[in-house]
C-alpha atoms as a PDB file:
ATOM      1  CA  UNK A   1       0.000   0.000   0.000  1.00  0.00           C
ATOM      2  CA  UNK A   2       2.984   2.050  -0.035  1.00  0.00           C
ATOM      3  CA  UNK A   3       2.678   4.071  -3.507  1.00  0.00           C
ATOM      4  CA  UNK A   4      -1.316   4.333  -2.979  1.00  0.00           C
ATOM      5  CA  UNK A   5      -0.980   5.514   0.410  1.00  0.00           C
ATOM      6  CA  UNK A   6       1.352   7.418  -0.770  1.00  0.00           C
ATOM      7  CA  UNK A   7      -0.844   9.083  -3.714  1.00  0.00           C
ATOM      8  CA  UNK A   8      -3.780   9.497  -1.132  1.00  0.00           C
ATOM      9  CA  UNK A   9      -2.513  11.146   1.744  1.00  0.00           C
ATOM     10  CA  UNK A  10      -0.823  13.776  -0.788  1.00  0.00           C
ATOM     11  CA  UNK A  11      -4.362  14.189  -1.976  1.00  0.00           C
ATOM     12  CA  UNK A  12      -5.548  14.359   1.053  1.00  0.00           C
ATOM     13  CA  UNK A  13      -2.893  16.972   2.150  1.00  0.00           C
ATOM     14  CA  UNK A  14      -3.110  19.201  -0.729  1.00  0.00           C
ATOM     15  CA  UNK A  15      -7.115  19.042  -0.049  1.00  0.00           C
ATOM     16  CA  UNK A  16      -6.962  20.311   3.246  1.00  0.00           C
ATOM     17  CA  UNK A  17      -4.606  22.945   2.505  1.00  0.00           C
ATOM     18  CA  UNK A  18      -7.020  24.307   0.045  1.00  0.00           C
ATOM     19  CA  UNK A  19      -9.767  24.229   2.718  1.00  0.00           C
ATOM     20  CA  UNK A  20      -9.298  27.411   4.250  1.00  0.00           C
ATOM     21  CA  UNK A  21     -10.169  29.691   1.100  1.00  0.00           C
ATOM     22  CA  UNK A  22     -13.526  27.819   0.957  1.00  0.00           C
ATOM     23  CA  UNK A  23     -16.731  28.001   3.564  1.00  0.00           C
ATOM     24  CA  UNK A  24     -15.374  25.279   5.086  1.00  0.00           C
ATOM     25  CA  UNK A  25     -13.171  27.120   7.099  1.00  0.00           C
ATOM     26  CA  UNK A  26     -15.786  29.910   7.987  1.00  0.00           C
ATOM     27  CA  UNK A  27     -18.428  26.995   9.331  1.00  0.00           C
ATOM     28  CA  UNK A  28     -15.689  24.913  11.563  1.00  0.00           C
ATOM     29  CA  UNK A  29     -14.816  28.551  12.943  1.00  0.00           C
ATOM     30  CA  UNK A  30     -18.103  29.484  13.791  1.00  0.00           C
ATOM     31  CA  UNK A  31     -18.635  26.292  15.732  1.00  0.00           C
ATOM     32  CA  UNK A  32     -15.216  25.684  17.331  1.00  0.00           C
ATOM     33  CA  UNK A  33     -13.744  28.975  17.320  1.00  0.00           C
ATOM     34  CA  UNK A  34     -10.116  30.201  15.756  1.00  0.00           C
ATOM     35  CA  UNK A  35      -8.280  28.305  18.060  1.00  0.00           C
ATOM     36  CA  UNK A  36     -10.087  25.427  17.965  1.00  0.00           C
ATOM     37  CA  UNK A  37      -9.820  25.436  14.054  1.00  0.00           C
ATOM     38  CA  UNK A  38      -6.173  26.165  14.295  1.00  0.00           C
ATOM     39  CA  UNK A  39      -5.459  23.148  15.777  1.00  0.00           C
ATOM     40  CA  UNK A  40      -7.447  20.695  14.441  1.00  0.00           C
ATOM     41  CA  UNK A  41      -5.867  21.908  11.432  1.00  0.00           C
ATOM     42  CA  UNK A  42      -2.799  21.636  12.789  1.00  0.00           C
ATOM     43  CA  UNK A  43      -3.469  18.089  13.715  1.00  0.00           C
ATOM     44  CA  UNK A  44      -4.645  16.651  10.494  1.00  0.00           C
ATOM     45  CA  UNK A  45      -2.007  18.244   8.746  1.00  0.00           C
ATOM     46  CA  UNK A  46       0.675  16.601  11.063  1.00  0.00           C
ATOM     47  CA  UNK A  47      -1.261  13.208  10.829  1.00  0.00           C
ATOM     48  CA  UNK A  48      -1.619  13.558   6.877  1.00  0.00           C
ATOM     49  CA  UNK A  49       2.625  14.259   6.678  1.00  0.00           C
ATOM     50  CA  UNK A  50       3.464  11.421   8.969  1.00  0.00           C
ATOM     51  CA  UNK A  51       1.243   9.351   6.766  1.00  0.00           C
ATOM     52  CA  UNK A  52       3.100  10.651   3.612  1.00  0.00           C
ATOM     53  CA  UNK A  53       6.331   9.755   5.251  1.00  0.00           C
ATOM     54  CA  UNK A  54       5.516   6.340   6.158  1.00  0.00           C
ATOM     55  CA  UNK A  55       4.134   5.587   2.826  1.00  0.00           C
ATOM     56  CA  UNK A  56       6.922   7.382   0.874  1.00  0.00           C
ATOM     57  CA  UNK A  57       9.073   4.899   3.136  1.00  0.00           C
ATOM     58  CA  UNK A  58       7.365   1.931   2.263  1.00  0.00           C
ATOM     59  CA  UNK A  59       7.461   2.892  -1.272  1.00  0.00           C
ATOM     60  CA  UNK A  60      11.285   2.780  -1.620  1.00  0.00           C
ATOM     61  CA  UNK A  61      13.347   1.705  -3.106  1.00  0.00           C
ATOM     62  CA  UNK A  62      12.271   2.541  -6.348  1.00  0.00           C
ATOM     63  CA  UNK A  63      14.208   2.567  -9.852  1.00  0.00           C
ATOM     64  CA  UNK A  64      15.848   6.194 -10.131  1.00  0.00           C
ATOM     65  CA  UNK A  65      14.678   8.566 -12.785  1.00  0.00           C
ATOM     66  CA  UNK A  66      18.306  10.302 -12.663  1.00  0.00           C
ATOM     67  CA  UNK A  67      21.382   9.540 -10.923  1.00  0.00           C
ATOM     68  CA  UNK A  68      22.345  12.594  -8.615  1.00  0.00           C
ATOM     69  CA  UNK A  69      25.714  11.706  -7.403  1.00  0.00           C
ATOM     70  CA  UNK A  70      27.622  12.719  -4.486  1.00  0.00           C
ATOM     71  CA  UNK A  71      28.757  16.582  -5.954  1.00  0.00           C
ATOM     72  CA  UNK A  72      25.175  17.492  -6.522  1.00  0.00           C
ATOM     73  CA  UNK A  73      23.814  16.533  -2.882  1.00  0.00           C
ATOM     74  CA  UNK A  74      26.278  18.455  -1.478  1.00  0.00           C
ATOM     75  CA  UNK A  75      25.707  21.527  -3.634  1.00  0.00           C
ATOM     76  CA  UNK A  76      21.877  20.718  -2.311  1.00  0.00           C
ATOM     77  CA  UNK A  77      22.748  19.929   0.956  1.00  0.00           C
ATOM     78  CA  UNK A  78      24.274  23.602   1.474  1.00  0.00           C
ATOM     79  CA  UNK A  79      21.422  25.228  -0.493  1.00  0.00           C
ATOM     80  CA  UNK A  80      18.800  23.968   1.983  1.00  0.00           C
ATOM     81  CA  UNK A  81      20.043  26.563   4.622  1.00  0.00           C
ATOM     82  CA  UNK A  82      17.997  28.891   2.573  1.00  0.00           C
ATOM     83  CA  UNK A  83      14.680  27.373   3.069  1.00  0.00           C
ATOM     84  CA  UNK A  84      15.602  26.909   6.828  1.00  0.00           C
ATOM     85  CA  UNK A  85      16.298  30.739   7.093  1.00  0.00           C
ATOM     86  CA  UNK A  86      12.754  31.573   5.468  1.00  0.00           C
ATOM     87  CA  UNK A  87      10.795  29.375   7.759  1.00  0.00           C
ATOM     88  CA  UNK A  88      12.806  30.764  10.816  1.00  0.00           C
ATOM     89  CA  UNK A  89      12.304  33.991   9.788  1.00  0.00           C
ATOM     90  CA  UNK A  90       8.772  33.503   9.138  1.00  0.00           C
ATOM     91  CA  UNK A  91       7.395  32.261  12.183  1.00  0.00           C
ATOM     92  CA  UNK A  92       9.285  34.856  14.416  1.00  0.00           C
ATOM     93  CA  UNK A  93       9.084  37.923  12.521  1.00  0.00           C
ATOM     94  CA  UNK A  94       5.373  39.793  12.717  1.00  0.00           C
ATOM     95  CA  UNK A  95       3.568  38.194   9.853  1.00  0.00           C
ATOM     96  CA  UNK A  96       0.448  40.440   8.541  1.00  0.00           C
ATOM     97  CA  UNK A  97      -0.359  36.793   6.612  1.00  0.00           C
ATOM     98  CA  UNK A  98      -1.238  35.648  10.315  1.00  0.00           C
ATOM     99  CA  UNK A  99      -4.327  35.346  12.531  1.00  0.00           C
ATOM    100  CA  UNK A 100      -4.842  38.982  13.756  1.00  0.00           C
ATOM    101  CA  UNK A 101      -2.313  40.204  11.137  1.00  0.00           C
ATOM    102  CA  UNK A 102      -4.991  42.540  10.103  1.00  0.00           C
ATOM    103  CA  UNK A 103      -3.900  45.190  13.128  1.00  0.00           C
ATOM    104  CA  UNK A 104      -0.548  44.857  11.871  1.00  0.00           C
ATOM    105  CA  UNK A 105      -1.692  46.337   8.337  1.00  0.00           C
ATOM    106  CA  UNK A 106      -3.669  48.988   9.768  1.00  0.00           C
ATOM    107  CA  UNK A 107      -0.963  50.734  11.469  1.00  0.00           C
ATOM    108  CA  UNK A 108       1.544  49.962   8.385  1.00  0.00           C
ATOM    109  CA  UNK A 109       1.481  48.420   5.019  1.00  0.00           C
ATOM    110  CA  UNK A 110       4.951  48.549   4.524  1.00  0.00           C
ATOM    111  CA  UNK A 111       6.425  45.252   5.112  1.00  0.00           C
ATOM    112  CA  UNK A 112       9.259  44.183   6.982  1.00  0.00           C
ATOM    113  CA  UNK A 113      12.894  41.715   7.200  1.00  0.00           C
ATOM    114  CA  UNK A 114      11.935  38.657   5.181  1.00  0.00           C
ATOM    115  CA  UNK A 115       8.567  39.971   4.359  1.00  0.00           C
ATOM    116  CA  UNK A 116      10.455  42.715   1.852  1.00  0.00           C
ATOM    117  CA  UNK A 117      11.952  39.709  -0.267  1.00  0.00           C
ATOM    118  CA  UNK A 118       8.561  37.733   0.107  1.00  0.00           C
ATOM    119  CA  UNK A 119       5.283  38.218   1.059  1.00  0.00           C
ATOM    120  CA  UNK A 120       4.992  33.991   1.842  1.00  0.00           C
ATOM    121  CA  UNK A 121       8.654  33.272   3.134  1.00  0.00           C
ATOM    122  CA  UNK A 122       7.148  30.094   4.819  1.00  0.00           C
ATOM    123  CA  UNK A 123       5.424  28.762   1.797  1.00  0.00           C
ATOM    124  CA  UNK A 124       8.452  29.459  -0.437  1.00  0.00           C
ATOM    125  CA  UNK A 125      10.714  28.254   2.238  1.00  0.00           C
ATOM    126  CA  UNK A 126       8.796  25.004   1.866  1.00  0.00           C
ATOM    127  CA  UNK A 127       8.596  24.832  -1.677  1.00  0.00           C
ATOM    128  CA  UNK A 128      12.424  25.700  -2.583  1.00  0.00           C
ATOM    129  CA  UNK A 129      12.985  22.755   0.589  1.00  0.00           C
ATOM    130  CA  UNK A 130      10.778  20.307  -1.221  1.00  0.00           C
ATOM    131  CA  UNK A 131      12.165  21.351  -5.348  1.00  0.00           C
ATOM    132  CA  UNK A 132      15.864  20.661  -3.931  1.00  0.00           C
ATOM    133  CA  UNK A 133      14.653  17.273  -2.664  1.00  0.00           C
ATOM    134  CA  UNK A 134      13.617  16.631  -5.916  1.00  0.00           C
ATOM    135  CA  UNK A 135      16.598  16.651  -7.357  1.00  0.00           C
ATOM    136  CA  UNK A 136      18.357  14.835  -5.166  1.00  0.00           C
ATOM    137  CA  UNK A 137      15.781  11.841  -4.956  1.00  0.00           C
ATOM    138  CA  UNK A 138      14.912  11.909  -8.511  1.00  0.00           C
ATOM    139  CA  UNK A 139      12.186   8.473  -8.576  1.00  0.00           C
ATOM    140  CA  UNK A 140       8.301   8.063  -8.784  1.00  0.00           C
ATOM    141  CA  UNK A 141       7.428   8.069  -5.239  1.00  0.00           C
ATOM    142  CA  UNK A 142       9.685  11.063  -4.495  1.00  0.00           C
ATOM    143  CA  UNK A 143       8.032  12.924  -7.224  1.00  0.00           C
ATOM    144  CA  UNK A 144       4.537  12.323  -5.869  1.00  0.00           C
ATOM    145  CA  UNK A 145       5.590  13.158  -2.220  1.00  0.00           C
ATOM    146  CA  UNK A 146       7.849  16.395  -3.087  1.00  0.00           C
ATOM    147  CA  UNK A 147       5.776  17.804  -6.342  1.00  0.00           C
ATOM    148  CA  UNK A 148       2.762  17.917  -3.920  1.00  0.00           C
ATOM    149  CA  UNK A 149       4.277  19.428  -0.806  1.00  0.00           C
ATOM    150  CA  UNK A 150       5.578  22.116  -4.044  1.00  0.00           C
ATOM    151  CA  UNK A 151       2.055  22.393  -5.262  1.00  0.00           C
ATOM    152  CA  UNK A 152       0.493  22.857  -1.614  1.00  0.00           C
ATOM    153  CA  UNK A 153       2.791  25.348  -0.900  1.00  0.00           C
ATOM    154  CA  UNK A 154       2.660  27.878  -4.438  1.00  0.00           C
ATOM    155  CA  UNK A 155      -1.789  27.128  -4.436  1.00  0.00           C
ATOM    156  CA  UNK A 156      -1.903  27.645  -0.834  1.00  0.00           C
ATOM    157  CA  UNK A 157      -0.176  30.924  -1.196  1.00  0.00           C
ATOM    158  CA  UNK A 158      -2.233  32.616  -3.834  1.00  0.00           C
ATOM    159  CA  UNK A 159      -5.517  30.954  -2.224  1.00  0.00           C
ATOM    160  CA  UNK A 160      -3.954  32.660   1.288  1.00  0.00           C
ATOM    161  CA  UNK A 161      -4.001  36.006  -0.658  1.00  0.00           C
ATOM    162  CA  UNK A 162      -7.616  35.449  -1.755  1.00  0.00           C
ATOM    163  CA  UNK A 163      -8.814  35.408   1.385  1.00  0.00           C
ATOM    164  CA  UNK A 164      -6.949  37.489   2.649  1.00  0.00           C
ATOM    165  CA  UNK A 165      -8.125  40.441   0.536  1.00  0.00           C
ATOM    166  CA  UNK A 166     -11.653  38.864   1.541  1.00  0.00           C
ATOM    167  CA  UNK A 167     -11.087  39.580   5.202  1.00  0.00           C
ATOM    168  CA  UNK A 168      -9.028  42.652   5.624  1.00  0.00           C
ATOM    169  CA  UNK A 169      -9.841  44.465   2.387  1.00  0.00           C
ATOM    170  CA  UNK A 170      -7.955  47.724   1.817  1.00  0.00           C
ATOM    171  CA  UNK A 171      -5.213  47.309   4.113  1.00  0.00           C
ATOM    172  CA  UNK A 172      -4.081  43.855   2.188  1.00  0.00           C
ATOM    173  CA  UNK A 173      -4.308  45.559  -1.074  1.00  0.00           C
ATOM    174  CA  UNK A 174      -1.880  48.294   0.132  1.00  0.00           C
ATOM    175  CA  UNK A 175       0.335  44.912   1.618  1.00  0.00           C
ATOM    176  CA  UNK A 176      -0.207  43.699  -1.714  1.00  0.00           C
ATOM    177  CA  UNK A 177       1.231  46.443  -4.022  1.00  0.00           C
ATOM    178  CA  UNK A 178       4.427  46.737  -1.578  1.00  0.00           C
ATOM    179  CA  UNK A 179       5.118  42.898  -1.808  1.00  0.00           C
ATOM    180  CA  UNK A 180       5.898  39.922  -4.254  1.00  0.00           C
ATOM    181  CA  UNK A 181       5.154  36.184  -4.011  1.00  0.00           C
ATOM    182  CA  UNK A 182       8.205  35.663  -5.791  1.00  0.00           C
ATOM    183  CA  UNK A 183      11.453  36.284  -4.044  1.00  0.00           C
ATOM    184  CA  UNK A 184      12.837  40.044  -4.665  1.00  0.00           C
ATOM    185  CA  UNK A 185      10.177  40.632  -7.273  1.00  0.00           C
ATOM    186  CA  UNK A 186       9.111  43.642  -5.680  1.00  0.00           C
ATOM    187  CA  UNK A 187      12.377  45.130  -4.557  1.00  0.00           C
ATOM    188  CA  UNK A 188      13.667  44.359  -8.075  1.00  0.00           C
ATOM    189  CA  UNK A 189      10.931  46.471  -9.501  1.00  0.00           C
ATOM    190  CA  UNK A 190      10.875  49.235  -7.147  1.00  0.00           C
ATOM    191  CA  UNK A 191       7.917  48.506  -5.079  1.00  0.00           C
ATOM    192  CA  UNK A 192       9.419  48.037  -1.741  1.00  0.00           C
ATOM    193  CA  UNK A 193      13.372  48.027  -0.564  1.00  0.00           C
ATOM    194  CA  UNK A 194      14.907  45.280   0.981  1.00  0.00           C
ATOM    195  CA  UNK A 195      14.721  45.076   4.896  1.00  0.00           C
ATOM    196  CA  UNK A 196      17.537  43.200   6.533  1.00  0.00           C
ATOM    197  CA  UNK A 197      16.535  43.851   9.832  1.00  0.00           C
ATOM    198  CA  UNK A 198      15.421  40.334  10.933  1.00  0.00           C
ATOM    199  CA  UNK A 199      18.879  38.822  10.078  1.00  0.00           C
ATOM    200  CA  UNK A 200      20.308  38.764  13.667  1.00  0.00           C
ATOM    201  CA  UNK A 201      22.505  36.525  15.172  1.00  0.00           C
ATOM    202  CA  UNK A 202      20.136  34.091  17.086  1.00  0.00           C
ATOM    203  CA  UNK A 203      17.812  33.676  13.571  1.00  0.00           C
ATOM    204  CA  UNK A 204      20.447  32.814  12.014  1.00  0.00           C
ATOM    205  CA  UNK A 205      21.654  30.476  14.905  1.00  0.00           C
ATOM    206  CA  UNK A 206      18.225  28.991  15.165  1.00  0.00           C
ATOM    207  CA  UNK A 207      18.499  27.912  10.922  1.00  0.00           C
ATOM    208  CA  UNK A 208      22.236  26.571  11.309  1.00  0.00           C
ATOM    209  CA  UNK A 209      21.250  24.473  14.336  1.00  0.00           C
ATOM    210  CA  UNK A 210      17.838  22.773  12.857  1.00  0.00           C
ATOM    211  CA  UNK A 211      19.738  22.506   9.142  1.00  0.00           C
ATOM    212  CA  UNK A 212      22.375  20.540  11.033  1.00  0.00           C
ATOM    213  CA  UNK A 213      20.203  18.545  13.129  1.00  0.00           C
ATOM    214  CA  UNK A 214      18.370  17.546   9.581  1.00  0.00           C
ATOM    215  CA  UNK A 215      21.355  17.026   8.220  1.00  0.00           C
ATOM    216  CA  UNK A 216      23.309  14.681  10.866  1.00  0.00           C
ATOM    217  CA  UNK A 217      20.113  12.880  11.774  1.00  0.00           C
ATOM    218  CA  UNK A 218      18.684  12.959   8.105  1.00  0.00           C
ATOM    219  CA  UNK A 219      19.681   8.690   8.070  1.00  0.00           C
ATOM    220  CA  UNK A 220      17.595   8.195  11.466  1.00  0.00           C
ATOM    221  CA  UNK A 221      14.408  10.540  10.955  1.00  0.00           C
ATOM    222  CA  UNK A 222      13.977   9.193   7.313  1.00  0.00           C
ATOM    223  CA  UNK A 223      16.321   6.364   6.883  1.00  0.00           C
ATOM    224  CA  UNK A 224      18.072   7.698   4.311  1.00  0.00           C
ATOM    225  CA  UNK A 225      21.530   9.585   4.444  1.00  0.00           C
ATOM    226  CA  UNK A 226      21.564  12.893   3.434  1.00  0.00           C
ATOM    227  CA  UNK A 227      24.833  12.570   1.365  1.00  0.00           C
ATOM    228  CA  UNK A 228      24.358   9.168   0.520  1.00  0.00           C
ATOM    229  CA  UNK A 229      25.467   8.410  -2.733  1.00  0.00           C
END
């Protein structure tokens, strides 16, 4: 059951990651609250990713599409810091994208740090994490696994922005014409300048530490060597 497991909890995951731009989200709050719909989110989206991992295990091995040899997974080993960074920065700079970001807009729509080089530094963190993967575990199962956690991160971005515009109006229109989904699109065309104030010593210390805990314990949490050729 390994490759339709597989195949069904990315469904599944992409599914509930499109959830939140559609009533669904609206009734569940209106019954259980924010909270309450925060982390039964949270929940199901943990429970769908273990499920991915344990399937994508049981999958493998399976015949390579590509060869990536030992040169190349370093190269990608090193680039990973950079999706590490985003997701650090992201979850401990202010985030206007977050529940209650709304104040944060009224008061300011210029953005800040990592928010000046994207407005979704989590998402793209995620998906530039889950592209490098790709290359380096170039067969079927690793396609299915990685091209969805890709897809659920660029669709859940632009649906984010959707609703986004739906709740807070005005203010996330101004947000919107000062930022860029895609990294340094709006500094490179003049619509915001680049913010460095978020790269401090301990964010940066936070991303080296987790990127080498991944990295040393890649074999034990997925049972497969990071530099393994």
């Amino acid at each position: 059951m390994g490759m339709t497991g597989l195949i069904i909890a990315s469904l599944a995951f992409m599914l509930i990651h499109a959830a939140p731009a559609s009533g669904i989200r609206a009734w569940l709050v209106a019954r259980i609250g924010e909270r309450g719909y925060l982390a039964a989110f949270s929940v199901l989206s943990l429970a769908l990713l273990v499920w991915m991992a344990r399937a994508y295990g049981a999958a493998l091995p399976a015949a390579p599409l590509w060869i990536a040899g030992l040169p190349l997974r370093v190269v990608i080993a090193v680039l990973t810091l950079v999706p590490f960074w985003l997701v650090v920065a992201a979850n401990t700079e202010r985030n206007p994208a977050a529940v209650g970001g709304g104040a944060i807009l009224e008061k300011s729509a210029a953005p800040r740090g990592v928010f000046t080089v994207t407005r979704h530094p989590l998402m793209v963190g995620i998906a530039g994490w889950a592209a490098l993967h790709l290359f380096a575990n170039a067969d079927f199962p690793s396609l299915i696994l990685f091209a969805s956690l890709i897809a659920t991160a660029l669709v859940g971005a632009w649906l984010q922005d959707r609703r986004k515009e739906r709740e807070i109006g005005v203010a996330w229109r101004r947000y919107l014409a000062q930022t860029s989904f895609m990294p340094f699109g709006a500094i490179r065309q003049g619509r915001t300048r680049l913010d460095t104030s978020d790269v401090t010593w301990w964010r940066i210390a936070i991303a080296l530490g987790l990127w080498l805990i991944f990295l040393i314990g890649h074999g034990e949490i997925f049972g497969v060597p990071a530099l393994a050729l």
